[in-house]
Protein backbone atom coordinates (compact mmCIF):
# COMPACT_ATOMS: atom_id res chain seq x y z
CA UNK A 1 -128.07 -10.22 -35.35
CA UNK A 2 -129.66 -7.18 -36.73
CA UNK A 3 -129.97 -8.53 -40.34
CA UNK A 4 -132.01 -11.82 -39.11
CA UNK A 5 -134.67 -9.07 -38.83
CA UNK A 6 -135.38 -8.23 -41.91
CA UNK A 7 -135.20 -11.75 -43.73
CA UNK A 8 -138.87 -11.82 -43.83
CA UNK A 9 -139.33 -15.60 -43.04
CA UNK A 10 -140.11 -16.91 -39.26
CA UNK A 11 -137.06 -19.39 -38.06
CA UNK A 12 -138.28 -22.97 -37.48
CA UNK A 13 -135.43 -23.31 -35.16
CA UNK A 14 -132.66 -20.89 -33.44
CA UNK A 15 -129.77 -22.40 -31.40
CA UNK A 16 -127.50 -20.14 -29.75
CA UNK A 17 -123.61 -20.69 -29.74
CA UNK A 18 -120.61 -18.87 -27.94
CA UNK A 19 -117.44 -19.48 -29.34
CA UNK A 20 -115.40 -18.42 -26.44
CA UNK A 21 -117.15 -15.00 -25.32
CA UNK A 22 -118.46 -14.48 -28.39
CA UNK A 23 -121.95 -15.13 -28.52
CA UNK A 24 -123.68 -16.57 -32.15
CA UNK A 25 -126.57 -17.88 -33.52
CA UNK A 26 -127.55 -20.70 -35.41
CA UNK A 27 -130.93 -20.18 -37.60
CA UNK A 28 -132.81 -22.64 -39.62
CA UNK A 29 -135.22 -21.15 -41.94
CA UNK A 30 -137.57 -24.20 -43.53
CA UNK A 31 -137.83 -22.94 -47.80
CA UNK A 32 -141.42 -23.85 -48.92
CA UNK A 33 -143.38 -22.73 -52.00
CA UNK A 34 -145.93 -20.35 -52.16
CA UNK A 35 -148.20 -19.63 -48.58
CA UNK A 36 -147.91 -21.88 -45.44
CA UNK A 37 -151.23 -21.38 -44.98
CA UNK A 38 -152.69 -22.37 -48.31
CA UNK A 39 -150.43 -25.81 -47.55
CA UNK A 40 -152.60 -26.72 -44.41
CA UNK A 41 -155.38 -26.92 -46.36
């Protein structure tokens, strides 16, 4: 959970999932080239 920190991209999506008692999660990361920004303009 710690390392999801320091991927340096914001999730587009987390889902969280227990496998019994112990507790996961599920991220999506959406890959894109060069700034988000500059691709809304």
């Amino acid at each position: 959970m710690e390392a999801l920190k320091h991927v340096g991209l914001r999730p587009s999506r987390r889902i969280r999932l227990y496998n019994g008692k112990l507790e996961s999660k599920l991220v999506r990361y959406d890959m894109y080239e060069g700034s988000k920004k500059a691709k809304k303009q």
